[in-house]
Structure formats: C-alpha cells, structure tokens
N, C-alpha and C. Protein backbone atom coordinates (compact mmCIF):
# COMPACT_ATOMS: atom_id res chain seq x y z
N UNK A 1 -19.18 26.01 4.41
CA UNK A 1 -19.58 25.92 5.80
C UNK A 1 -20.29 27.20 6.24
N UNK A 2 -19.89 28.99 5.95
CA UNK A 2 -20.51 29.88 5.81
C UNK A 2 -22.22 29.55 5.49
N UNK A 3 -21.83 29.49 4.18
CA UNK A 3 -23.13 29.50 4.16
C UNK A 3 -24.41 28.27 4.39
N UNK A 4 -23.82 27.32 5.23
CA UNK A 4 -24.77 26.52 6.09
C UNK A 4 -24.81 27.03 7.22
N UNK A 5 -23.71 27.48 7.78
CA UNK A 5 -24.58 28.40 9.38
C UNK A 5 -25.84 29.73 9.25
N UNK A 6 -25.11 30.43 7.79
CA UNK A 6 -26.25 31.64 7.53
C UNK A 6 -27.59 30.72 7.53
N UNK A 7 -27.79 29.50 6.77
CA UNK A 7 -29.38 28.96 6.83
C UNK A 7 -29.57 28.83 8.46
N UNK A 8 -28.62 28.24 9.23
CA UNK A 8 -28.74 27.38 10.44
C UNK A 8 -29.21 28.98 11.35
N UNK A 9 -28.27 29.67 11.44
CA UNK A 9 -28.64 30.50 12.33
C UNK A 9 -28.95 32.28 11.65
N UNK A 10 -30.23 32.18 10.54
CA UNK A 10 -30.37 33.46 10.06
C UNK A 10 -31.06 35.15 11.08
N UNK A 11 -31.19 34.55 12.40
CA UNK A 11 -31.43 35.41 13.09
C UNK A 11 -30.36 35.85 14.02
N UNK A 12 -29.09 35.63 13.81
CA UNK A 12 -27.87 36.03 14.56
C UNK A 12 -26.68 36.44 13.18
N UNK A 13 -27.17 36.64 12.35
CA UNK A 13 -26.69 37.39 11.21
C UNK A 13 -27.41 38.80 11.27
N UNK A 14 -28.40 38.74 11.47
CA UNK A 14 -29.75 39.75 11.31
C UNK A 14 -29.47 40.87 12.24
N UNK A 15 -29.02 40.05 13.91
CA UNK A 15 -28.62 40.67 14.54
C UNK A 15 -27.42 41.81 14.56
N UNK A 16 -26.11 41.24 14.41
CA UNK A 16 -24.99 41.32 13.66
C UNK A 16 -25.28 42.53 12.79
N UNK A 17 -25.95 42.23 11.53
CA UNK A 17 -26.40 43.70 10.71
C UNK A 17 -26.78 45.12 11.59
N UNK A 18 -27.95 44.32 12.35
CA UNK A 18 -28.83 45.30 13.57
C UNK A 18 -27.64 46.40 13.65
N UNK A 19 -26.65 45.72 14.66
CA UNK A 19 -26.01 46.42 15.69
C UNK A 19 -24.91 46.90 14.91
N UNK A 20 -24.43 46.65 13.50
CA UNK A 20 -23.81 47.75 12.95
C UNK A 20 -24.02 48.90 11.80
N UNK A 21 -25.41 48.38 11.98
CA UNK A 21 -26.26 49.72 11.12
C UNK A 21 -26.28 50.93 12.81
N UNK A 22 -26.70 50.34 13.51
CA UNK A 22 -27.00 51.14 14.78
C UNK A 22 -25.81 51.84 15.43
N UNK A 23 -24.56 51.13 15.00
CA UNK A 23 -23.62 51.71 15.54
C UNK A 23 -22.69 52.54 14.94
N UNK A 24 -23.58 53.21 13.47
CA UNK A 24 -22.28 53.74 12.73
C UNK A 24 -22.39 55.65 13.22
N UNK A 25 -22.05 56.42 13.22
CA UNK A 25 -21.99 57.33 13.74
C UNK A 25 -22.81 58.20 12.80
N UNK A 26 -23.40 59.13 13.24
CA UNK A 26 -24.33 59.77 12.85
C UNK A 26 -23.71 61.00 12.43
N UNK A 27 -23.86 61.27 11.40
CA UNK A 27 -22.60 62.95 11.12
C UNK A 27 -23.78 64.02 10.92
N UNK A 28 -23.53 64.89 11.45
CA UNK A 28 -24.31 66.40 11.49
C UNK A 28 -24.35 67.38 11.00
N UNK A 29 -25.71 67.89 10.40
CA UNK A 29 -25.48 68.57 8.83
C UNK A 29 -25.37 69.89 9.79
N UNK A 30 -24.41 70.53 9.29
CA UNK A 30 -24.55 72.21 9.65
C UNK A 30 -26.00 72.68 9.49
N UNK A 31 -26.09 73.50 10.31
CA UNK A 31 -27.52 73.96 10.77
C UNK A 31 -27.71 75.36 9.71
N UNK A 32 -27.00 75.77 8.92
CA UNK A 32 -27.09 76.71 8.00
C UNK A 32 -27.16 75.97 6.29
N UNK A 33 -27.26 75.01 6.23
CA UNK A 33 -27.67 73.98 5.33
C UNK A 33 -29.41 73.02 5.25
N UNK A 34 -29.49 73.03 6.75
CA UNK A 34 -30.79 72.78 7.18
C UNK A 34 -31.96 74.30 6.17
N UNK A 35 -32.99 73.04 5.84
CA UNK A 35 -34.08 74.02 5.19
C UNK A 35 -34.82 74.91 6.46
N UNK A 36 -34.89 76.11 6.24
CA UNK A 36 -36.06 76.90 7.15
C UNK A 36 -37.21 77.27 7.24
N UNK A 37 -37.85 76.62 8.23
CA UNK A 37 -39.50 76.46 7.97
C UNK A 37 -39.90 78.20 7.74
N UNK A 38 -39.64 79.30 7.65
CA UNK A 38 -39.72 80.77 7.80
C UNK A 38 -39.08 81.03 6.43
N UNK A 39 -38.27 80.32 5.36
CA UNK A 39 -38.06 80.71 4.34
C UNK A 39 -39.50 80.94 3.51
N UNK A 40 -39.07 82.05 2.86
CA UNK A 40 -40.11 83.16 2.17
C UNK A 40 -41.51 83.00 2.75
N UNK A 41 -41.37 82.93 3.82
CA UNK A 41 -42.54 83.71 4.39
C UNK A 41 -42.21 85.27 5.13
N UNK A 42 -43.20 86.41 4.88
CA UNK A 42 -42.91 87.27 5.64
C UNK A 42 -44.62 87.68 5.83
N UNK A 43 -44.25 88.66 7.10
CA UNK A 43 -45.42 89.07 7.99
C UNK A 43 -45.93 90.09 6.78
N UNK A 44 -47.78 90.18 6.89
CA UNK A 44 -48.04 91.66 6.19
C UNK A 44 -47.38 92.56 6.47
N UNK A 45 -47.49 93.43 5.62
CA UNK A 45 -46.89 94.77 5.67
C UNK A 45 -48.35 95.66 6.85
N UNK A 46 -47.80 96.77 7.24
CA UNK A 46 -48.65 97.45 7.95
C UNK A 46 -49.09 98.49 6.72
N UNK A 47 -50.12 98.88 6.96
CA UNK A 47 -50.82 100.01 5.64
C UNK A 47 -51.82 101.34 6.29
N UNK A 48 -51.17 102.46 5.85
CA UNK A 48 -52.66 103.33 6.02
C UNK A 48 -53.31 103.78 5.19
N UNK A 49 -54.70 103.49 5.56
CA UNK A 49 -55.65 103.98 4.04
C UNK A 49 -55.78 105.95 4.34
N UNK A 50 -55.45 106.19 3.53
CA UNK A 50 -55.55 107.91 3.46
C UNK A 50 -57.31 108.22 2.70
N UNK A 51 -57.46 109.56 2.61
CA UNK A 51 -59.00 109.99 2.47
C UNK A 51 -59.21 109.36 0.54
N UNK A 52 -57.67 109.44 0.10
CA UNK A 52 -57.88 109.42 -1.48
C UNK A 52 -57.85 107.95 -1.91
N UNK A 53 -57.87 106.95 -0.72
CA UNK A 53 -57.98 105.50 -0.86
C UNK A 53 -59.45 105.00 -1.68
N UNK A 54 -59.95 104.69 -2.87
CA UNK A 54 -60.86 104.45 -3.00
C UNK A 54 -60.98 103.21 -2.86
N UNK A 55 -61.88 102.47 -2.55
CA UNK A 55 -62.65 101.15 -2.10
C UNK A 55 -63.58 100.29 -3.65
N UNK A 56 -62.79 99.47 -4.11
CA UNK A 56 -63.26 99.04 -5.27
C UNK A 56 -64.14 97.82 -4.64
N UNK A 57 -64.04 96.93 -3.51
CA UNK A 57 -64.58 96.31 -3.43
C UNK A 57 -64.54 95.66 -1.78
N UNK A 58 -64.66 94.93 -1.02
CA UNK A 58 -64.86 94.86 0.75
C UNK A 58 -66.09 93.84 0.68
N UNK A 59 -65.77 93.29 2.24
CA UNK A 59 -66.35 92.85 2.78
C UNK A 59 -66.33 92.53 4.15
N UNK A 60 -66.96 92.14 5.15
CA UNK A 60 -67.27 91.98 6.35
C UNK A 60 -67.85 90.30 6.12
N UNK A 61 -66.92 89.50 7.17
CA UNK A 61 -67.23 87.92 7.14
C UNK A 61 -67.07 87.78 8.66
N UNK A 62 -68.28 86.75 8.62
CA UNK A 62 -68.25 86.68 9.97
C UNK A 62 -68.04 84.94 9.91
N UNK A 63 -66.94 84.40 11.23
CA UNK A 63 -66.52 83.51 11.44
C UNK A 63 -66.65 82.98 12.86
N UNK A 64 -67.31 81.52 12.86
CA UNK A 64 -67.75 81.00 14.30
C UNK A 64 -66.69 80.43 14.63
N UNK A 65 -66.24 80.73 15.94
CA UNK A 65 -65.27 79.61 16.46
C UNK A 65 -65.71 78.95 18.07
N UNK A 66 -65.20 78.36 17.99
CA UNK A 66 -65.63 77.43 19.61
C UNK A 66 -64.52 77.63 20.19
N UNK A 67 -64.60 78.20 21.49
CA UNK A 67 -63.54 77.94 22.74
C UNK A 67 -63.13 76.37 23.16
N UNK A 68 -64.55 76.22 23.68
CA UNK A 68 -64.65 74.49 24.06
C UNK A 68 -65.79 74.17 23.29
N UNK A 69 -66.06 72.58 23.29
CA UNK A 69 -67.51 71.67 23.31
C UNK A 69 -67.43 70.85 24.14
N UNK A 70 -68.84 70.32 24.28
CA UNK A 70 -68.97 69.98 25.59
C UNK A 70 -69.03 68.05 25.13
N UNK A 71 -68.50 67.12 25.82
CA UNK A 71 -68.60 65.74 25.37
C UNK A 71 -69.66 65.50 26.67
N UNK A 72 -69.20 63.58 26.33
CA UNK A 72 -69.99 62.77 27.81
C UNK A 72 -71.91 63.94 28.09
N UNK A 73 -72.40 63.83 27.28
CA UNK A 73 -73.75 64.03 27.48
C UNK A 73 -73.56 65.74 28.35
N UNK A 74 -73.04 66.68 27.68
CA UNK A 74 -72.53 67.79 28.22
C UNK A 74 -72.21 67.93 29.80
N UNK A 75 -71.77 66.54 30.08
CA UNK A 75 -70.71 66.05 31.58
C UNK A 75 -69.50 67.36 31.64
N UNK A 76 -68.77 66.90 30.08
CA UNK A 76 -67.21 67.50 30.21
C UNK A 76 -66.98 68.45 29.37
N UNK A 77 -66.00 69.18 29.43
CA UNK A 77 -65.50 70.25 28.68
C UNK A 77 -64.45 69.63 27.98
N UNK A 78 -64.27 69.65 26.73
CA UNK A 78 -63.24 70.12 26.10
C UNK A 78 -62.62 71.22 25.33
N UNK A 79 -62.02 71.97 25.55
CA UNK A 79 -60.98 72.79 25.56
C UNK A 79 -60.49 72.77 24.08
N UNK A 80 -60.34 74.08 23.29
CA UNK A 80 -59.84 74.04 21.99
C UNK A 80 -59.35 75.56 21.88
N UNK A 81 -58.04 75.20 20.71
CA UNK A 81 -57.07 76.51 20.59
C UNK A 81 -57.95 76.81 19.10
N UNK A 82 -57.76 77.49 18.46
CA UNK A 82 -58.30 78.30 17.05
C UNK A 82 -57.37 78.95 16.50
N UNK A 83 -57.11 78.69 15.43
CA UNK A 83 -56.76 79.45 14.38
C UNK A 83 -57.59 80.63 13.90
N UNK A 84 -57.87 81.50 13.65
CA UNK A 84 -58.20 82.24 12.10
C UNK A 84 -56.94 82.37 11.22
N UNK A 85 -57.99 81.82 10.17
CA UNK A 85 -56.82 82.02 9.09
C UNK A 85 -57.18 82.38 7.74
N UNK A 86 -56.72 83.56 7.03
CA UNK A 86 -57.43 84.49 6.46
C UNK A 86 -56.08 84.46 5.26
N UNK A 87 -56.75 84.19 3.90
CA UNK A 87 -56.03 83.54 2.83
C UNK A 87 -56.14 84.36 1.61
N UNK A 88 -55.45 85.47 1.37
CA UNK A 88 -55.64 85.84 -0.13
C UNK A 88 -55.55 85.11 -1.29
N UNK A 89 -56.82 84.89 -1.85
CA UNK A 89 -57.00 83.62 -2.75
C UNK A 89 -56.49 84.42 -4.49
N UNK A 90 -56.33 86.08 -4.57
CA UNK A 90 -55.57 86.53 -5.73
C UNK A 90 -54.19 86.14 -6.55
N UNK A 91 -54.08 85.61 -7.56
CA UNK A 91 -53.04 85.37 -8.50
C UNK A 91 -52.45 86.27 -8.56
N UNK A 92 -52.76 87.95 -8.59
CA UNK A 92 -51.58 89.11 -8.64
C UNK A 92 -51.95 90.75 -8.04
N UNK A 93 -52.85 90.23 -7.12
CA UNK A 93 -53.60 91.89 -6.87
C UNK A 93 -53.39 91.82 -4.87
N UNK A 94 -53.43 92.71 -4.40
CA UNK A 94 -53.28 92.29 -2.86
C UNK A 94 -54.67 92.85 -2.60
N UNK A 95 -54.87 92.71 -1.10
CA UNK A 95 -56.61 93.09 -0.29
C UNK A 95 -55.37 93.70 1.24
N UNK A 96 -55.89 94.45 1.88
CA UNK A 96 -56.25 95.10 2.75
C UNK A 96 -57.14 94.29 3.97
N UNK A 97 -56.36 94.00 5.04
CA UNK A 97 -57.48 93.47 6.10
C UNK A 97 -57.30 94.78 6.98
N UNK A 98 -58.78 95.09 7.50
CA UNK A 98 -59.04 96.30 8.16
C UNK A 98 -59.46 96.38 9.62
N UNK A 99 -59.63 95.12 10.05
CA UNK A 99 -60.03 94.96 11.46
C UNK A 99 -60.23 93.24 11.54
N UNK A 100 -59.73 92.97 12.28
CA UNK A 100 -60.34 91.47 12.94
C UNK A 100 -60.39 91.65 14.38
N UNK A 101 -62.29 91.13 14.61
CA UNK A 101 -62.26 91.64 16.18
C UNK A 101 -62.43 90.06 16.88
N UNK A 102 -62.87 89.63 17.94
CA UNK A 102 -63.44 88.67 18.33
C UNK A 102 -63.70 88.89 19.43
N UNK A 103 -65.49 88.34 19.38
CA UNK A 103 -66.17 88.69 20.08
C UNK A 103 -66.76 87.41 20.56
N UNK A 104 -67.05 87.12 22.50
CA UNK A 104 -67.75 86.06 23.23
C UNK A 104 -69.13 86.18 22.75
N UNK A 105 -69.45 84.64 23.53
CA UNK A 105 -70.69 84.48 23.44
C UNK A 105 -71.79 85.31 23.44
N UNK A 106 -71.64 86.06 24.19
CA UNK A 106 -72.91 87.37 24.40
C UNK A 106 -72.58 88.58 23.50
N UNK A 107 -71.84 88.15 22.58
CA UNK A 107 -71.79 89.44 21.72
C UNK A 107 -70.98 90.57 21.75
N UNK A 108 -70.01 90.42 23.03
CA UNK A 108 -69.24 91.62 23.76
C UNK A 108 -67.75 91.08 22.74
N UNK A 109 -67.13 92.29 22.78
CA UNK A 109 -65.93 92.06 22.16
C UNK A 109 -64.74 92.04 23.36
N UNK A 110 -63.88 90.89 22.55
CA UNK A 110 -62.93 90.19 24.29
C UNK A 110 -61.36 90.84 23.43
N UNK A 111 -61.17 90.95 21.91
CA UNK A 111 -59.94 91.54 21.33
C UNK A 111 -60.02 91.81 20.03
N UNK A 112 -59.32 93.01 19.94
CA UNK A 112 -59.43 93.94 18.84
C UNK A 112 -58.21 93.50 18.27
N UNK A 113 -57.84 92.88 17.37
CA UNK A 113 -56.61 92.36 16.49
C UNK A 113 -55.35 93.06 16.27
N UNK A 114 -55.91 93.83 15.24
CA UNK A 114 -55.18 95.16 14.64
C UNK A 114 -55.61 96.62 15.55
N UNK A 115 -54.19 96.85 15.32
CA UNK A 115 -54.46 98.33 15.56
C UNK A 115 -53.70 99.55 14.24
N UNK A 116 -53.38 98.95 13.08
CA UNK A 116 -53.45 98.96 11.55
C UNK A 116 -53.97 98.15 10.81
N UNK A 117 -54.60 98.61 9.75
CA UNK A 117 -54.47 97.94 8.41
C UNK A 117 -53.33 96.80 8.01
N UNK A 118 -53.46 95.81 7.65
CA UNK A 118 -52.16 95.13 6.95
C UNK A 118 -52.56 95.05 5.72
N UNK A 119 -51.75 94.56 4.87
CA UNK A 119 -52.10 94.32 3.59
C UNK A 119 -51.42 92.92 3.39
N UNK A 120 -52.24 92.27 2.86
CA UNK A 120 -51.99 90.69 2.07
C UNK A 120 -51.50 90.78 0.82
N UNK A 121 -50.28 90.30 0.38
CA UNK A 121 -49.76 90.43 -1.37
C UNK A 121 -50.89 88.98 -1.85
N UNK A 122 -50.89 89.18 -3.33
CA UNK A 122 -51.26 88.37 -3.71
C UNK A 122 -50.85 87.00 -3.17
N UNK A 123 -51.65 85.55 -2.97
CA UNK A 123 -51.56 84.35 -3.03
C UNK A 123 -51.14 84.42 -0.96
N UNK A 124 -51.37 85.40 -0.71
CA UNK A 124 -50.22 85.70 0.96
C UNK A 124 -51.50 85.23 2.00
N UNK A 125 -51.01 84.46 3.09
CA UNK A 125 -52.25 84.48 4.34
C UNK A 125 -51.60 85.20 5.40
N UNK A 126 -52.02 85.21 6.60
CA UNK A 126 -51.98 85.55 7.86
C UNK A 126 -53.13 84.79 8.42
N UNK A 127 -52.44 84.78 9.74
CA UNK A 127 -53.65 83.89 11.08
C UNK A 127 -53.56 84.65 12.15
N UNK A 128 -54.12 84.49 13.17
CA UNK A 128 -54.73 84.85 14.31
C UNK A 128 -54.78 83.59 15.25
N UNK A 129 -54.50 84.14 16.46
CA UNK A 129 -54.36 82.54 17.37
C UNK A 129 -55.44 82.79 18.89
N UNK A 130 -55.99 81.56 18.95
CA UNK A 130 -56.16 81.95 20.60
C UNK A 130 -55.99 80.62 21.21
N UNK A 131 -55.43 80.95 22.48
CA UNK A 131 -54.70 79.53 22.99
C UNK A 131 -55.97 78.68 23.72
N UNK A 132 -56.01 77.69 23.62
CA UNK A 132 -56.72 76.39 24.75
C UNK A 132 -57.17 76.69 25.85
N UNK A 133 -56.41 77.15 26.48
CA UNK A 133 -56.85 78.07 28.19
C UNK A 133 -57.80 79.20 28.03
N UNK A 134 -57.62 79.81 26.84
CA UNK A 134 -58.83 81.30 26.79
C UNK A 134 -59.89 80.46 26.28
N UNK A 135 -61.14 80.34 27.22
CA UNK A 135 -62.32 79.42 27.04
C UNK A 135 -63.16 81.07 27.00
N UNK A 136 -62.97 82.06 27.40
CA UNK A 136 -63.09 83.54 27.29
C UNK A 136 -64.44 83.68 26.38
N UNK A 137 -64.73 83.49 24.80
CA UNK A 137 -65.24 83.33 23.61
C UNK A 137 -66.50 82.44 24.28
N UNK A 138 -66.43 81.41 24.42
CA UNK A 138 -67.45 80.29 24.76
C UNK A 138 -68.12 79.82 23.44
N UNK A 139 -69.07 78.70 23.66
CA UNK A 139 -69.57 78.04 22.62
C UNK A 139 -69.96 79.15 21.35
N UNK A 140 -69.89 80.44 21.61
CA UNK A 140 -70.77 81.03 20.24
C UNK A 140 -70.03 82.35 20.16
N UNK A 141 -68.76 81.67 20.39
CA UNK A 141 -67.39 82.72 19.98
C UNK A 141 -67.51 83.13 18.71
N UNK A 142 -67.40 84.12 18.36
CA UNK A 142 -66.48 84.44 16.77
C UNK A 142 -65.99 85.56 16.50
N UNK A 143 -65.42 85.24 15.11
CA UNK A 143 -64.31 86.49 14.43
C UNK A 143 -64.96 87.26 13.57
N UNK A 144 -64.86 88.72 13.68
CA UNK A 144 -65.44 89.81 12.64
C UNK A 144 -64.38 90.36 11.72
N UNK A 145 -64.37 89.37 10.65
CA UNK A 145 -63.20 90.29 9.82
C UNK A 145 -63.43 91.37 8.56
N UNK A 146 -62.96 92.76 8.99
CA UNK A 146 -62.78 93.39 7.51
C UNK A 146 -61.82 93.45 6.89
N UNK A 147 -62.17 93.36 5.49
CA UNK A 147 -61.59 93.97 4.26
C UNK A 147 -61.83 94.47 2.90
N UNK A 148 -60.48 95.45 2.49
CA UNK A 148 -61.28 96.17 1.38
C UNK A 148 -60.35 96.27 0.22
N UNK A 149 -60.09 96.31 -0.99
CA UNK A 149 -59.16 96.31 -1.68
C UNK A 149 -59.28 97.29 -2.77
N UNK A 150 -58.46 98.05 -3.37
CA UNK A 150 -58.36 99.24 -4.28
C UNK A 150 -59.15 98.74 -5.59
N UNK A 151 -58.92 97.76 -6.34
CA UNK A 151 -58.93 97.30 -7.32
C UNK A 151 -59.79 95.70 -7.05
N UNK A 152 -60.62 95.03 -8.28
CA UNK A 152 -61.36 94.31 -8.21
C UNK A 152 -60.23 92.82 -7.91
N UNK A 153 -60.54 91.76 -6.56
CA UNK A 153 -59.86 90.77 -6.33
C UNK A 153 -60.65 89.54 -6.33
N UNK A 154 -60.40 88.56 -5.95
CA UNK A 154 -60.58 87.29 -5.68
C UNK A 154 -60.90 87.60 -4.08
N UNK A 155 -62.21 86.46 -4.07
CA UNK A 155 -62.66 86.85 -2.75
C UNK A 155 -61.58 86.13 -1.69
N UNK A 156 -61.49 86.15 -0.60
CA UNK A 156 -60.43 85.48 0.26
C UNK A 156 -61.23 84.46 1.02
N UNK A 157 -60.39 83.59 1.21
CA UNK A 157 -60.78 82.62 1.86
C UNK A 157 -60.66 82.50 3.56
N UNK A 158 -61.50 83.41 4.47
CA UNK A 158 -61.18 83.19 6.13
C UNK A 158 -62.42 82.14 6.75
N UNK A 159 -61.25 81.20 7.29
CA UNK A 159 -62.28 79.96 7.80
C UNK A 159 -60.74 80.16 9.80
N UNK A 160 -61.82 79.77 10.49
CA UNK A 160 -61.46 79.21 11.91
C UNK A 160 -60.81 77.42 11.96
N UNK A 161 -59.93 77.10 12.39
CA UNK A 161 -59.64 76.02 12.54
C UNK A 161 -59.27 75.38 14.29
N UNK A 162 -60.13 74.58 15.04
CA UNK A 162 -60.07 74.68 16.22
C UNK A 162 -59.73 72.98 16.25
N UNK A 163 -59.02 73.09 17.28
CA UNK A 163 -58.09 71.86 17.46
C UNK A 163 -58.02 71.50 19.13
N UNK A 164 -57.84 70.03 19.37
CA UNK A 164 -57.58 70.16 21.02
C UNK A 164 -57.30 68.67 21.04
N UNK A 165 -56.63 68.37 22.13
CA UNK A 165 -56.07 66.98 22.83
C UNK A 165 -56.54 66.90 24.28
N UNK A 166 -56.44 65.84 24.25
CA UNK A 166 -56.45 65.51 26.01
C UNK A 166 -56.17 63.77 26.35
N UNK A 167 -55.04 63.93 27.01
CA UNK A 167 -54.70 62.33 26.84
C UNK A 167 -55.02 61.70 25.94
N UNK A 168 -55.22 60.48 25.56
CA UNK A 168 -55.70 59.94 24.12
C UNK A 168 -55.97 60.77 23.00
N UNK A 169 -57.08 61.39 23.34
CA UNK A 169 -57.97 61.87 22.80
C UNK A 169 -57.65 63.20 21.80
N UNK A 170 -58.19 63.21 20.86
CA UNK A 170 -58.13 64.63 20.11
C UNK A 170 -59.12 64.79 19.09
N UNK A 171 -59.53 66.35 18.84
CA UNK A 171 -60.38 66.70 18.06
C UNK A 171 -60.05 67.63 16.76
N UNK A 172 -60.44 67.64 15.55
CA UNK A 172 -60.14 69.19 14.97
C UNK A 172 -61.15 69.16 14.00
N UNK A 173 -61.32 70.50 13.36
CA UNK A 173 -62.49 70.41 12.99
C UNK A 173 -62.36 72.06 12.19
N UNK A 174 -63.18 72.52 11.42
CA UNK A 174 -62.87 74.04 10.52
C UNK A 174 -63.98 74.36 10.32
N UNK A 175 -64.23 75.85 10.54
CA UNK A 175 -65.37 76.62 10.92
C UNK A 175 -65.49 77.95 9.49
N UNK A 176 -65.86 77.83 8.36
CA UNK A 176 -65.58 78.67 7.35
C UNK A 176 -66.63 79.52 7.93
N UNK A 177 -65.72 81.03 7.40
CA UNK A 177 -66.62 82.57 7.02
C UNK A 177 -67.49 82.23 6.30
N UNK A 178 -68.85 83.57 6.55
CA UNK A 178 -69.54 83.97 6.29
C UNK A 178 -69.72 85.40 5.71
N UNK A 179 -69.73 85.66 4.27
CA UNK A 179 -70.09 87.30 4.31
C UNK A 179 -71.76 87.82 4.81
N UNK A 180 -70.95 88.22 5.54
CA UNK A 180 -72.55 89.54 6.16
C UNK A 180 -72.69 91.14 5.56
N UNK A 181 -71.88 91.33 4.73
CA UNK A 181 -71.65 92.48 4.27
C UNK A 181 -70.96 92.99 3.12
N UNK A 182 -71.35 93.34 1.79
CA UNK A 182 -70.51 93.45 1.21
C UNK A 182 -70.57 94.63 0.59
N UNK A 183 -69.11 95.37 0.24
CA UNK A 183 -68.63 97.20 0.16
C UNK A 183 -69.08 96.64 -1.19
N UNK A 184 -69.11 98.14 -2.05
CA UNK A 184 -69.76 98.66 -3.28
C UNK A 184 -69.54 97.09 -4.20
C-alpha cells in the first residue's frame, strides 16, 4: 500500500524530504579551523637603496587607467575603482619598486604611493587602489611605476584593472603597462 501512495502522491514525499533536509541543524565550524584568505600572504618589506646599491637592471612603465567612461552617446558617466597591480613574474630573485606615482589627465600628479622603496620576493605582487568616487585622474589617468633590481630578473608584470557597477549594470576591463624607459 506504501508504495502505491509513493506513485499516487510523489510530490508530498518530496516535500516531506524538503522540510527535513531544511530542518536539520546546522553545526558550526570553529572559526580557527576556517581557511584564511591572508594565509601566506605578507605585505613587501620596506627597503633602502644605499650609494653601494648597484642597479643591474630597471625600468619605468607607464600604465593607463580610467577614472570613469562615458556611455549613452557620452550622455553618462560611469564611474570606475582601479587596481594597479604590479606582479613579480621571478622564480627566485626579488625587484625593488621605487616609486608609483599617479598622475590626472593633464599630466599633474594627484599621489605619490611610496614614500620607501619596497621590495617584491620572488613570484610576490602588491596593488594599489583608487576608489569609484576619486573620478580625480579622469579619462587619461595613469600610473608611473619604478623599478630596479640588483641582479638580472624577469620583467614584471604591472597592468591597471578598472571595474564598476551601477544597478544592473557592470563593467571591467585591464589596462597593461608600458615600458618607457629602461635602466642599463
């Protein structure tokens, strides 16, 4: 007889399951068991180059980023946050970043990054942020980054990554460096 009601009524079994999968109690993993998004990551180190620092190799990359773009037939603004994000692409040697500036549209500089040297270990990044609201930069914003490293490295990889929402809507999009300059 069971199992002629399960054919007769298989959506009030279903239910039945529903509501005691839903109702079994949820047990809670200690929060010191939980993985941490900050495990082995750590910040560069801060560095000073002294007079006996020799310079095996450097460069100067220049990186476009957009504050906003403009949609609707340049009607509207949209609004975008940026990354820089600056990637030691070395298997076992570190680089030296020596300045990241960023400078607005007209060429004027709006922030000076560092006020040290850091140093990147091998395979290590660091980023740079600017929030959604600083439209500051404007369409022909960008980042001036140096660096220089003791010993011969792998070039690094600094590209801009600019991102934005607005109700529905969202954009993102990545703006790679440029070298404009390169040490010995």
């Amino acid at each position: 007889m069971r199992h002629h009601l399960l054919k007769l009524y298989p959506h009030i079994y279903l239910v039945v399951v529903v509501i005691l999968l839903t109702s079994c109690k949820l047990t809670e993993i200690p929060s010191k068991s939980l993985p941490h998004t900050n495990r082995g990551i750590s910040s560069p180190k801060t560095v000073t180059l002294d007079q006996n620092f020799q310079i095996a190799m450097g460069q100067t990359i220049y990186v476009p980023v957009y504050s906003h773009i403009y949609h609707h037939n340049q009607q509207g603004i949209f609004n975008l946050a940026a990354t820089l994000s600056i990637r030691n692409t070395d298997l076992a040697k570190p680089l030296i970043i020596t300045s990241v500036r960023y400078y607005d549209s007209d060429g004027k500089l709006v922030k000076q990054y560092l006020k040290n040297p850091i140093q990147l270990d091998a395979l290590a990044s660091t980023d740079f942020f600017i929030n959604k609201n600083d439209t500051s930069g404007g369409l022909g914003a960008n980042f001036i980054v140096e660096w220089v490293a003791a010993t011969k490295v792998s070039e690094p990889i600094v590209e801009a990554i600019m991102i934005g929402t607005d109700s529905q809507q969202g954009i993102s999009f990545t703006s790679p460096g440029k070298v404009i300059k390169n040490q010995n």
